[in-house]
C-alpha atoms as a PDB file:
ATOM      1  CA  UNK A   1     -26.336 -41.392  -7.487  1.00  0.00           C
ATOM      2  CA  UNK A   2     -22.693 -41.707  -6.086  1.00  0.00           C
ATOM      3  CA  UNK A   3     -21.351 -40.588  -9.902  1.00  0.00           C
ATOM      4  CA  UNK A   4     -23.125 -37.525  -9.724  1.00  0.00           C
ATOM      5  CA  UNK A   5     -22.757 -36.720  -6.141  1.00  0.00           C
ATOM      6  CA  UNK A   6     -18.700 -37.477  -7.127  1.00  0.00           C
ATOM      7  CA  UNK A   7     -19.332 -34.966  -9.759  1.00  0.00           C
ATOM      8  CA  UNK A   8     -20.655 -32.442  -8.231  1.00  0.00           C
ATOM      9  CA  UNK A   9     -17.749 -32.301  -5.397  1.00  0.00           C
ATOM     10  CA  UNK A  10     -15.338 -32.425  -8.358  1.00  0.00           C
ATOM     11  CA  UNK A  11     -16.844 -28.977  -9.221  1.00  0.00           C
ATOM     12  CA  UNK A  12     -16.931 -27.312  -6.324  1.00  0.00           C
ATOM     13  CA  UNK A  13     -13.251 -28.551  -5.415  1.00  0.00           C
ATOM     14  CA  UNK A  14     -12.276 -26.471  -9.159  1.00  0.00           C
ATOM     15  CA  UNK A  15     -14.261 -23.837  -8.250  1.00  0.00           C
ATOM     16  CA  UNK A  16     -13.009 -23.866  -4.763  1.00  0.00           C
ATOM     17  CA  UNK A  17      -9.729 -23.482  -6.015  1.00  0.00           C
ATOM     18  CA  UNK A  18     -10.430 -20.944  -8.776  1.00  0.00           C
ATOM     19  CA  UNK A  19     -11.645 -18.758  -6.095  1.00  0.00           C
ATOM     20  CA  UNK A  20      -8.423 -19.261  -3.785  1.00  0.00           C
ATOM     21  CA  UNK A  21      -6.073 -18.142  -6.456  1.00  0.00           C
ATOM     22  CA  UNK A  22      -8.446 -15.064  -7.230  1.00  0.00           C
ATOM     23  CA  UNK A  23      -8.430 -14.441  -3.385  1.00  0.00           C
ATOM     24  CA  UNK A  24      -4.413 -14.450  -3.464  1.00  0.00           C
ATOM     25  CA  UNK A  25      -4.384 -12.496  -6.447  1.00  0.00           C
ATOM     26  CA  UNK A  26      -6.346  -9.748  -4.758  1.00  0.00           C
ATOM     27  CA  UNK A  27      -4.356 -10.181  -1.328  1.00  0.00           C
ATOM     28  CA  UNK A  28      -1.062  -9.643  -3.204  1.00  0.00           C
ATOM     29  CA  UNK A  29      -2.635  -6.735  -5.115  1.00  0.00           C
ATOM     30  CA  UNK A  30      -4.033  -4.914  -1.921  1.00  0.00           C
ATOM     31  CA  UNK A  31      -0.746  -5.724   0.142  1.00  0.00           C
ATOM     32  CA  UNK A  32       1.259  -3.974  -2.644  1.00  0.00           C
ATOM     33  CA  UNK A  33      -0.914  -1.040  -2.443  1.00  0.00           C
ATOM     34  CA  UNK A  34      -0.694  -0.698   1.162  1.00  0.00           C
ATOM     35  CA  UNK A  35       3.105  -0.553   0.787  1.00  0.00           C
ATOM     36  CA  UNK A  36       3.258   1.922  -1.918  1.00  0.00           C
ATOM     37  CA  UNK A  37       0.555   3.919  -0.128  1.00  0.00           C
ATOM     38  CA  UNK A  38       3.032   3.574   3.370  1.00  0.00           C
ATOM     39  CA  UNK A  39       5.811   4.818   1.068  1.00  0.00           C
ATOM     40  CA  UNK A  40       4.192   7.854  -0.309  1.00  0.00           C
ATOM     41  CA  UNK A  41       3.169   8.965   3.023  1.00  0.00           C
ATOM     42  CA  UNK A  42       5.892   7.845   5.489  1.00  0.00           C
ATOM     43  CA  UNK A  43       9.452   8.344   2.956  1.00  0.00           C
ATOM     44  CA  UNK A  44       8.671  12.213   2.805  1.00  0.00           C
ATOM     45  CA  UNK A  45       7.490  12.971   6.465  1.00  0.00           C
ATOM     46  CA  UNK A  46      10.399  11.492   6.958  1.00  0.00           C
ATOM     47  CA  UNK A  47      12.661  13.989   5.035  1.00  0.00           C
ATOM     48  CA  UNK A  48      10.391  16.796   5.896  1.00  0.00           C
ATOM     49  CA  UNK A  49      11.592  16.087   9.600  1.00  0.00           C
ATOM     50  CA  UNK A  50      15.153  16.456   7.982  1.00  0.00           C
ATOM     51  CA  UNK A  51      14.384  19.226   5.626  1.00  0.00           C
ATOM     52  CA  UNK A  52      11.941  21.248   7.538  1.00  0.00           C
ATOM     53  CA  UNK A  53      14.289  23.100   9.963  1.00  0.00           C
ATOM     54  CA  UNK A  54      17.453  23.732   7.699  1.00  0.00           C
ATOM     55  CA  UNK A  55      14.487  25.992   5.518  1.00  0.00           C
ATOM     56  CA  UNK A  56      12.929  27.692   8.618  1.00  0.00           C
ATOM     57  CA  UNK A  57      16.505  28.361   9.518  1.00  0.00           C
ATOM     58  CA  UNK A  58      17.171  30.108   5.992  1.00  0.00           C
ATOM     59  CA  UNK A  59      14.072  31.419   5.708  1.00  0.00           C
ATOM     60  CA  UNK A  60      14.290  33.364   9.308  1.00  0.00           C
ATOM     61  CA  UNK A  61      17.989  34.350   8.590  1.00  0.00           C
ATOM     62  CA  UNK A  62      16.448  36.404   5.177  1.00  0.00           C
ATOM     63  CA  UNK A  63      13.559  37.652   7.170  1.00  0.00           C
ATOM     64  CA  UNK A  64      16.337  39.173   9.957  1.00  0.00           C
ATOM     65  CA  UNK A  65      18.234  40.434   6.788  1.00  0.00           C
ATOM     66  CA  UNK A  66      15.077  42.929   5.784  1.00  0.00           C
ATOM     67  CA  UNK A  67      14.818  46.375   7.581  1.00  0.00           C
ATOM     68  CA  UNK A  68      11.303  48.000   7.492  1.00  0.00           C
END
């Protein structure tokens, strides 16, 4: 009774651990997402705040240039 009782503990500790490295595997995949999602949204609002009123700036100065 104790052999198999050993045994069965012996299995669940592998499969115990087969499911921790699948959990990490999945945490390191979703972190890496969340960074590349953080960097598609945050790196261009970013230069939009620097980018944004040099155009409006050219853009008005054309507009004054035009006489209807």
């Amino acid at each position: 009774m104790d052999q198999e009782l050993q045994k069965r503990f012996d299995n669940q500790d592998k499969k115990i651990d087969e499911i921790y490295k699948s959990v990490e595997k999945t945490r390191k995949y979703f972190l890496m997402i969340i960074w590349i999602t953080v960097l598609a949204v945050v790196l261009p609002a970013i230069g939009l705040v620097f980018v944004l009123p040099s155009f409006l700036s050219n853009y008005t100065s054309s507009l004054n240039g035009l006489s209807i």
